[in-house]
Protein backbone atom coordinates (compact mmCIF):
# COMPACT_ATOMS: atom_id res chain seq x y z
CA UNK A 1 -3.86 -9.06 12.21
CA UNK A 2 -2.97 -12.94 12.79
CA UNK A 3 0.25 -13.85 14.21
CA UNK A 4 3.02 -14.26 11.83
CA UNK A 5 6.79 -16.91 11.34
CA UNK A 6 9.17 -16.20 9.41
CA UNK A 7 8.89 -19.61 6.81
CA UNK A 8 7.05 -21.64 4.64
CA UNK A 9 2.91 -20.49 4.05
CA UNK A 10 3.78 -17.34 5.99
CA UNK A 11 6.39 -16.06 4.04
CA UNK A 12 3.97 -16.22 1.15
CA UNK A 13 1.24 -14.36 3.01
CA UNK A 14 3.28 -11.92 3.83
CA UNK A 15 4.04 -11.72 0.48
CA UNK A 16 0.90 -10.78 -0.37
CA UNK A 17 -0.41 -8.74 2.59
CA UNK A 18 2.57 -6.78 2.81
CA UNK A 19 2.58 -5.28 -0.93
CA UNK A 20 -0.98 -4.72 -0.55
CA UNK A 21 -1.18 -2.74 2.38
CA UNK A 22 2.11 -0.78 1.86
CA UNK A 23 1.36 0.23 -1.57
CA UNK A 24 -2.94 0.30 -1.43
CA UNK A 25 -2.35 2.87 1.65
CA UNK A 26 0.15 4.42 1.20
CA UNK A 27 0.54 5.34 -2.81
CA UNK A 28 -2.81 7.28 -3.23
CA UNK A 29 -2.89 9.10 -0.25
CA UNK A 30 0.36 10.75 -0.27
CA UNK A 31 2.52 8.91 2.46
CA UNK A 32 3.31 9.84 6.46
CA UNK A 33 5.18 7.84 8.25
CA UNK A 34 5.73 10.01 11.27
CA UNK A 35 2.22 10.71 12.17
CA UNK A 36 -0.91 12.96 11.34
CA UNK A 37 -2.32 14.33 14.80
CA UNK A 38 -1.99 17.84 15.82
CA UNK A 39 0.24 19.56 17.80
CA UNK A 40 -0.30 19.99 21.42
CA UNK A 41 3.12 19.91 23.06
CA UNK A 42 5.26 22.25 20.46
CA UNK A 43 8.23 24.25 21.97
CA UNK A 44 9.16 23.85 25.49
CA UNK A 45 11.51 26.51 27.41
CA UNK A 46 12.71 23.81 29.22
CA UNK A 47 15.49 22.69 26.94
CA UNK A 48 17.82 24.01 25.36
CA UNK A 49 19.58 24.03 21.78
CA UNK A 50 22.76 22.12 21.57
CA UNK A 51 24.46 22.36 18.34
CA UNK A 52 27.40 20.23 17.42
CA UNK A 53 29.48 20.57 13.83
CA UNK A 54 29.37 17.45 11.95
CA UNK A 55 32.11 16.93 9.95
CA UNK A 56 29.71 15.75 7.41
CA UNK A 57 26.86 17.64 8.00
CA UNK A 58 27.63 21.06 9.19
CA UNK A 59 25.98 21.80 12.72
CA UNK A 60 23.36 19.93 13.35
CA UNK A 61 21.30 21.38 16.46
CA UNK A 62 19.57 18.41 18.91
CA UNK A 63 17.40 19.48 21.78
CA UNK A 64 18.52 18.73 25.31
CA UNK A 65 16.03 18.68 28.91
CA UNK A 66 18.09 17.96 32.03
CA UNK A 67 16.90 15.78 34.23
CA UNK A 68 14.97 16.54 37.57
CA UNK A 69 17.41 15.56 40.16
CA UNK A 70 20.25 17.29 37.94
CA UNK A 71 21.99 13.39 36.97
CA UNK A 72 24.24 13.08 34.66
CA UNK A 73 24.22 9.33 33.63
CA UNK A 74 21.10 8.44 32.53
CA UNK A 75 20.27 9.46 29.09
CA UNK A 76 18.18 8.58 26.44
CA UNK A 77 18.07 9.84 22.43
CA UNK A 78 14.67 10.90 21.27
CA UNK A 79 14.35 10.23 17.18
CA UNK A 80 12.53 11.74 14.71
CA UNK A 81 10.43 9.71 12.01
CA UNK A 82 10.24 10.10 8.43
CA UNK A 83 9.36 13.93 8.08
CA UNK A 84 11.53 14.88 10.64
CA UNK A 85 11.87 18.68 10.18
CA UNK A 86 14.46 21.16 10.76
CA UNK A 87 13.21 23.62 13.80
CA UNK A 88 12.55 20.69 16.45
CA UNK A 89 12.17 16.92 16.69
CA UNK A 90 8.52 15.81 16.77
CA UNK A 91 8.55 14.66 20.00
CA UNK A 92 8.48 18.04 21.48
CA UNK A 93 6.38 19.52 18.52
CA UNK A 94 3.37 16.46 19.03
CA UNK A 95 3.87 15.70 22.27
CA UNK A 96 4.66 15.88 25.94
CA UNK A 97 6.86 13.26 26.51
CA UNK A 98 10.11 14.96 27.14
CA UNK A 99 8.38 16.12 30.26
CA UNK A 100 7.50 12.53 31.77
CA UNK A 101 11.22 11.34 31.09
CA UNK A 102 12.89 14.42 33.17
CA UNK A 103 10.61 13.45 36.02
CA UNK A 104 11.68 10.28 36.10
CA UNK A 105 15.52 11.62 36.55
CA UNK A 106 16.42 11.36 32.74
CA UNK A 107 18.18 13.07 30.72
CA UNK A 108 16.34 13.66 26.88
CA UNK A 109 18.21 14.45 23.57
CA UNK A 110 16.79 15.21 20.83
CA UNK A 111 17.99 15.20 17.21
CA UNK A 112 16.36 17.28 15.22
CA UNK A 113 16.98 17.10 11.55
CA UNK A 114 17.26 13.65 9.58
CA UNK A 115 14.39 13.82 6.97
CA UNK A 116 14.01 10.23 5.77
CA UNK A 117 17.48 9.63 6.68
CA UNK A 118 16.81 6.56 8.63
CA UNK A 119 19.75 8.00 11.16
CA UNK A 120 22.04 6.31 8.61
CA UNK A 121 25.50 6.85 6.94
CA UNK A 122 24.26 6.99 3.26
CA UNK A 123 26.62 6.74 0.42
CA UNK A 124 25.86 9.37 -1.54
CA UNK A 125 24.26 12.60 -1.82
CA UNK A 126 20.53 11.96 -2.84
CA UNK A 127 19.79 12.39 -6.02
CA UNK A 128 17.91 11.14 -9.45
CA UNK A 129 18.95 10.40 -12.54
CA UNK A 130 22.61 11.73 -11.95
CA UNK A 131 20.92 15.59 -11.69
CA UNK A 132 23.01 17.85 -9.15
CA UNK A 133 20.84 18.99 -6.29
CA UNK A 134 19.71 22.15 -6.59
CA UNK A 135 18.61 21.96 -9.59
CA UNK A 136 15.48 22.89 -9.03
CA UNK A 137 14.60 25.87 -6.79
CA UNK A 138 11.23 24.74 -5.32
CA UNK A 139 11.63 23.93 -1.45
CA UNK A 140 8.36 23.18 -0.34
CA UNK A 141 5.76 21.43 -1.65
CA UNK A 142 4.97 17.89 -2.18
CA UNK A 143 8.30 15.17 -2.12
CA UNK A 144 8.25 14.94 -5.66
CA UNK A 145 8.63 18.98 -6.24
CA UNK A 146 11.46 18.92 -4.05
CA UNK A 147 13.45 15.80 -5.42
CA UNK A 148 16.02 18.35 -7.38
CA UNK A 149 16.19 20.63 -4.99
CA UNK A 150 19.50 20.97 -2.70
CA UNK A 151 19.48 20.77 1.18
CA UNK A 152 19.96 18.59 3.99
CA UNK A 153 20.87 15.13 2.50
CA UNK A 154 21.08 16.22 -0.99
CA UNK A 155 23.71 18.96 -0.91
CA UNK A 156 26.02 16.46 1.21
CA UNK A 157 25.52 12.84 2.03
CA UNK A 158 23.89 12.29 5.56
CA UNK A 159 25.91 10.34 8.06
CA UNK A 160 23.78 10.15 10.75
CA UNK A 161 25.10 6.90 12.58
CA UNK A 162 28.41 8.86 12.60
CA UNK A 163 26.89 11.97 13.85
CA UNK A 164 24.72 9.84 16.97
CA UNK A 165 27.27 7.49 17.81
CA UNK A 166 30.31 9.58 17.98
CA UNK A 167 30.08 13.41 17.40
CA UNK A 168 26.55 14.17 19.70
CA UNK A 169 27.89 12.19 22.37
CA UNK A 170 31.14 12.88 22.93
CA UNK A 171 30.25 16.68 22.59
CA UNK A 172 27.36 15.82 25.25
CA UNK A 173 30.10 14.29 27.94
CA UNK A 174 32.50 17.23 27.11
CA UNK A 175 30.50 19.79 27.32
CA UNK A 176 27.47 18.96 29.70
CA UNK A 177 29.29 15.45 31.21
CA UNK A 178 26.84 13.39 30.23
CA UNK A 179 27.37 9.06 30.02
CA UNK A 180 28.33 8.60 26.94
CA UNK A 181 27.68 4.67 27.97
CA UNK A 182 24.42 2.28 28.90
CA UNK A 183 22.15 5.17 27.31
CA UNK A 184 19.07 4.19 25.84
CA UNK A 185 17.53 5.04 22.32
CA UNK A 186 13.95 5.15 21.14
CA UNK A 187 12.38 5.88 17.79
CA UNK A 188 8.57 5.86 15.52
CA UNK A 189 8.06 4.48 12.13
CA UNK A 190 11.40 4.99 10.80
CA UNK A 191 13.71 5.60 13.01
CA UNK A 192 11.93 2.59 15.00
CA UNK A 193 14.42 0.00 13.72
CA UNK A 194 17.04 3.13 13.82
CA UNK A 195 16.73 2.71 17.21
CA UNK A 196 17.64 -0.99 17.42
CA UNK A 197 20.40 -0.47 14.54
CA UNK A 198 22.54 1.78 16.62
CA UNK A 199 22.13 -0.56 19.96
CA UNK A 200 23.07 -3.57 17.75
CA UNK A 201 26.30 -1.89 16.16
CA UNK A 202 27.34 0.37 19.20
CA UNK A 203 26.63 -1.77 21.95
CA UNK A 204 28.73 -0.09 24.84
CA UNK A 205 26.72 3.69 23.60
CA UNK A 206 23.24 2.06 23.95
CA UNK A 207 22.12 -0.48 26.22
CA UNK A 208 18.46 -0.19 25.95
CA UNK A 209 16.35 0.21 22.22
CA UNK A 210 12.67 0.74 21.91
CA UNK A 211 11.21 0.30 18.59
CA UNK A 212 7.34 2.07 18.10
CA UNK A 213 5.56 1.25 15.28
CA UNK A 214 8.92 0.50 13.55
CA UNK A 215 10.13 -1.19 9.92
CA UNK A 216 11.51 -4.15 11.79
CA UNK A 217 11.62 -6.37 8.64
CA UNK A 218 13.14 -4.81 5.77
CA UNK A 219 13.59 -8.42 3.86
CA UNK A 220 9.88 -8.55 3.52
CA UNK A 221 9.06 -8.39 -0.10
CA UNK A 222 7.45 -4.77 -0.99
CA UNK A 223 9.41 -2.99 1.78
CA UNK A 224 11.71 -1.68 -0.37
CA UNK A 225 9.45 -0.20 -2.97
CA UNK A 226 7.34 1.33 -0.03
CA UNK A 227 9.60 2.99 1.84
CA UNK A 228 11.20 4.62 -2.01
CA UNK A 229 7.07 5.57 -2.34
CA UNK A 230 7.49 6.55 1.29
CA UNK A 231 11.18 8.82 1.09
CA UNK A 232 10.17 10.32 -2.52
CA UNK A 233 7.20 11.69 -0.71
CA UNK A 234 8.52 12.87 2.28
CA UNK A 235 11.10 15.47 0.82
CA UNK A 236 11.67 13.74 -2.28
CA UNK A 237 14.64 11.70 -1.39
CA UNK A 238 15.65 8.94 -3.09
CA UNK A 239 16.54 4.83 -1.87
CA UNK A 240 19.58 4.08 -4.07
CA UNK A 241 21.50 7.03 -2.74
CA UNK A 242 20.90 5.14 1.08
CA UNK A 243 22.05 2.16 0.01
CA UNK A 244 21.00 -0.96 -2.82
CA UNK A 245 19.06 -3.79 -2.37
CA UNK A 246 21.99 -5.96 -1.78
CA UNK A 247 24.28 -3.67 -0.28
CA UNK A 248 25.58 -4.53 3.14
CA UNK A 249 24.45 -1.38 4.59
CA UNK A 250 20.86 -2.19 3.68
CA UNK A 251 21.32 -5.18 5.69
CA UNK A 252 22.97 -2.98 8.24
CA UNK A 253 19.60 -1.04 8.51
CA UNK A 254 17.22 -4.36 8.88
CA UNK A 255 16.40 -5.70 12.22
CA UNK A 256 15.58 -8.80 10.85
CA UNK A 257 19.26 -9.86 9.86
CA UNK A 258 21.22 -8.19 12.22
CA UNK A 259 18.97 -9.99 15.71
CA UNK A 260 21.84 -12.06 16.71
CA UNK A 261 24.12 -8.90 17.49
CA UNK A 262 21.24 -7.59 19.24
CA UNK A 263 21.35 -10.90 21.51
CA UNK A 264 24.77 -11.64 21.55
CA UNK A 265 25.02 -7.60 23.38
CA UNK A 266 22.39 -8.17 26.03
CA UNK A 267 20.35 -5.36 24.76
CA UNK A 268 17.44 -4.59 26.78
CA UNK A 269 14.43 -3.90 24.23
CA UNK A 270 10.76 -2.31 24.11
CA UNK A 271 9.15 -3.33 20.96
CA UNK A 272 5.74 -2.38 20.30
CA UNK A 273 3.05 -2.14 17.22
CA UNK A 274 -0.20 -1.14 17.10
CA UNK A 275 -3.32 -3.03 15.72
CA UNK A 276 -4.16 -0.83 12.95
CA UNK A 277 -7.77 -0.22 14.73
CA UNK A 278 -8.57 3.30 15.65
CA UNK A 279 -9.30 4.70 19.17
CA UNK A 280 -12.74 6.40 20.12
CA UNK A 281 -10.96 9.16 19.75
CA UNK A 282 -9.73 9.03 16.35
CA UNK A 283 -11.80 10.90 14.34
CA UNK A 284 -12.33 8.63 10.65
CA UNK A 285 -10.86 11.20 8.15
CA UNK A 286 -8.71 10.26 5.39
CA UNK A 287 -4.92 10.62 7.31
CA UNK A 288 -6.78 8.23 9.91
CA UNK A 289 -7.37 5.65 7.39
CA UNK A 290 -4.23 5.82 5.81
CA UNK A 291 -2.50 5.31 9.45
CA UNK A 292 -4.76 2.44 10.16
CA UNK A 293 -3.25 0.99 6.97
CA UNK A 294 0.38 1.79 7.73
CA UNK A 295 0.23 1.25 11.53
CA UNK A 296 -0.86 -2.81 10.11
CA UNK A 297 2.32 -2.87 7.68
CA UNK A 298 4.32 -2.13 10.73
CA UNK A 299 2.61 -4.76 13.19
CA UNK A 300 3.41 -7.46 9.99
CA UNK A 301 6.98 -6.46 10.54
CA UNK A 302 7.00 -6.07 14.07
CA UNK A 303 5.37 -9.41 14.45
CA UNK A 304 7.95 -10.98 11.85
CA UNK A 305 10.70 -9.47 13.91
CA UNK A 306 9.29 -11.02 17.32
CA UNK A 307 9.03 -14.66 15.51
CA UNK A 308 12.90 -14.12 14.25
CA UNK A 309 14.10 -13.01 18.04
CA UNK A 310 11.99 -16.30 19.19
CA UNK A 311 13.71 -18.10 16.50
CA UNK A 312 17.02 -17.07 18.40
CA UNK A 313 16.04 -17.92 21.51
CA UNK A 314 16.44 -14.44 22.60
CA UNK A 315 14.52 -13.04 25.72
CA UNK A 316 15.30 -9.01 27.37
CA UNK A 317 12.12 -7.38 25.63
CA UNK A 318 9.44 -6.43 26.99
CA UNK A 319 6.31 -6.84 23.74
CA UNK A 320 3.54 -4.43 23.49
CA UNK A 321 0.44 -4.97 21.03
CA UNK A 322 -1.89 -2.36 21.88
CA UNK A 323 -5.45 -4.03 20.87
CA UNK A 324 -6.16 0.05 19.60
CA UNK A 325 -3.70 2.36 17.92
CA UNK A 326 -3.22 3.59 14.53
CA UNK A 327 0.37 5.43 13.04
CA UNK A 328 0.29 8.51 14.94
CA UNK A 329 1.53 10.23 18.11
CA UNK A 330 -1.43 9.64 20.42
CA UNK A 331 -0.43 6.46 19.98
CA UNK A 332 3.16 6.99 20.16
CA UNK A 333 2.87 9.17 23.39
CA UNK A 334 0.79 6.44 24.99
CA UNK A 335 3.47 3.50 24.37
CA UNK A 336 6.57 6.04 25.17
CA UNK A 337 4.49 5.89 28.71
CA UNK A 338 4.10 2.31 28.82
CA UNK A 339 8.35 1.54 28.05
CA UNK A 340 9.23 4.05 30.73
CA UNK A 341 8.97 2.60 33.84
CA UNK A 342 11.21 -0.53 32.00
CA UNK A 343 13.86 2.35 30.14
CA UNK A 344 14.22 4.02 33.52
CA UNK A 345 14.93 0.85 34.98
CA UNK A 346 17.85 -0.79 32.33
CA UNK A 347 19.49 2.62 31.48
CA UNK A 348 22.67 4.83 33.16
């Protein structure tokens, strides 16, 4: 994957390249943007549930580990990508990584909950065609069975920037005294650029965003029609209730247009894609191939955003291209290792 700006021949590659890839991977094989590799971590007795009412969404339970040496101001949010599910947050279902942050004298919380949510206030209940949710009885299945059906997102209209940036933490300081200031904030895939959109609009919360494999560019032409390909598959949610294409909350949600908060409020970043090429230990099955092909639509983004932030004359981020790594958590799990040292070091 060449190195990509953000104007003239470029633009019109991406064009191209962009479209192709999202919609030739994606499409056929039934999108995942959170990841494909199995379990190995899965519950850990080492945190606990934390449940906090939403005045939107009812009580929403996050997962909290306490650090090692028993701080209280360093803290970091864990998020879910795009089939986050309702038990736990895939970081402690796929991997271990809640485990390395405590050792390193952080505190870890954990959403869980936000299926294709994008950890955004939405503006309506998800829906199509004007049908009520509920509709439909089916629960399960593939997206599209479940687009009628009621439930998290559909039976009320997800506000999770609300819920992250001012019911979870100020129920964390009250009840467990946690900073509710200079925490950090990582997501995968979807909630990469979640990540970044909460440090750029709650700047005194978050000091420090990491972005993994995330949808930095939303402007790039075919992002929007892949991630409705991408939301009607996982859980059969639909774009339009999010926000439209020329709302200002779609804006809101793209790292690409809203950079200059993110350098005008110091924010220390880890940004990281990578190249789309499998490791030895990626066995070639079909969900590899189709996160070979995703994992490349995020570097094009990721590499769009880095030309923007250069653009700016921004600095604070620390870049990592991985010359192996496809959309999964192996991959994840190995650059949540390589931002750590650098989180533990900007954060609390």
């Amino acid at each position: 994957m060449r190195d990509v700006t953000v104007r003239g021949g470029a633009r019109v590659w991406l064009r191209k390249s962009v479209l192709g890839l999202a919609l030739a991977t994606m499409a056929p094989l039934g999108v995942s943007l959170l990841g494909t590799t199995a379990a190995h971590a899965a519950f850990s007795p080492d945190g606990m549930d934390f449940y906090v009412d939403s005045a939107t969404m009812g009580p929403i339970k996050s997962r909290v580990f306490r650090a090692a040496d028993g701080n209280t101001n360093r803290v970091v949010y864990a998020l879910d990508g795009e089939r986050a599910r309702d038990d736990d947050n895939g970081w402690e279902i796929n991997t271990d990584v809640a485990h390395a942050l405590t050792a390193a004298n952080i505190n870890v919380v954990m959403p869980v909950g936000g299926q294709s949510s994008w950890y955004a206030d939405w503006k309506s209940p998800s829906t199509f065609l004007g049908v009520p949710a509920g509709t439909a009885a089916v629960q399960s299945g593939s997206g599209v069975t479940q687009a009628l059906s009621g439930g998290p997102g559909k039976s009320y209209t997800y506000k999770w920037e609300t819920f992250l940036s001012q019911e979870l933490p100020n129920a964390l300081r009250d009840r467990l005294g946690f900073s509710s200031t200079r925490n950090g904030i990582f997501g995968l895939s979807m909630s990469g650029g979640s990540a970044l959109m909460l440090a750029a609009f709650h700047p005194s919360q978050f000091a420090y965003a990491g972005s993994l494999s995330g949808a930095l560019d939303l402007s790039l032409p075919g992002m929007r029609d892949a991630i409705r390909v991408a939301m009607v598959d996982a859980g059969g949610y639909n774009v339009d209730a999010l926000a439209g294409p020329k709302d200002l909350t779609w804006q809101h949600l793209d790292p690409f247009q809203f950079a200059p908060k993110l350098k005008a409020n110091g924010t220390r970043m880890f940004i990281s894609a990578g190249s789309g090429l499998p490791a030895s230990t990626d066995a070639i099955t079909t969900s590899t191939i189709q996160a070979m092909g995703i994992e490349a639509v995020a570097l094009v983004g990721t590499k769009a955003f880095q030309s923007r932030w250069s653009a700016l004359g921004g600095g604070n981020v620390v870049y990592d291209f991985p010359a192996v790594g496809v959309h999964n958590w192996r991959n994840w799990e190995s650059e949540l290792g390589r931002m750590l040292p650098d989180l533990s070091a900007n954060i609390g």
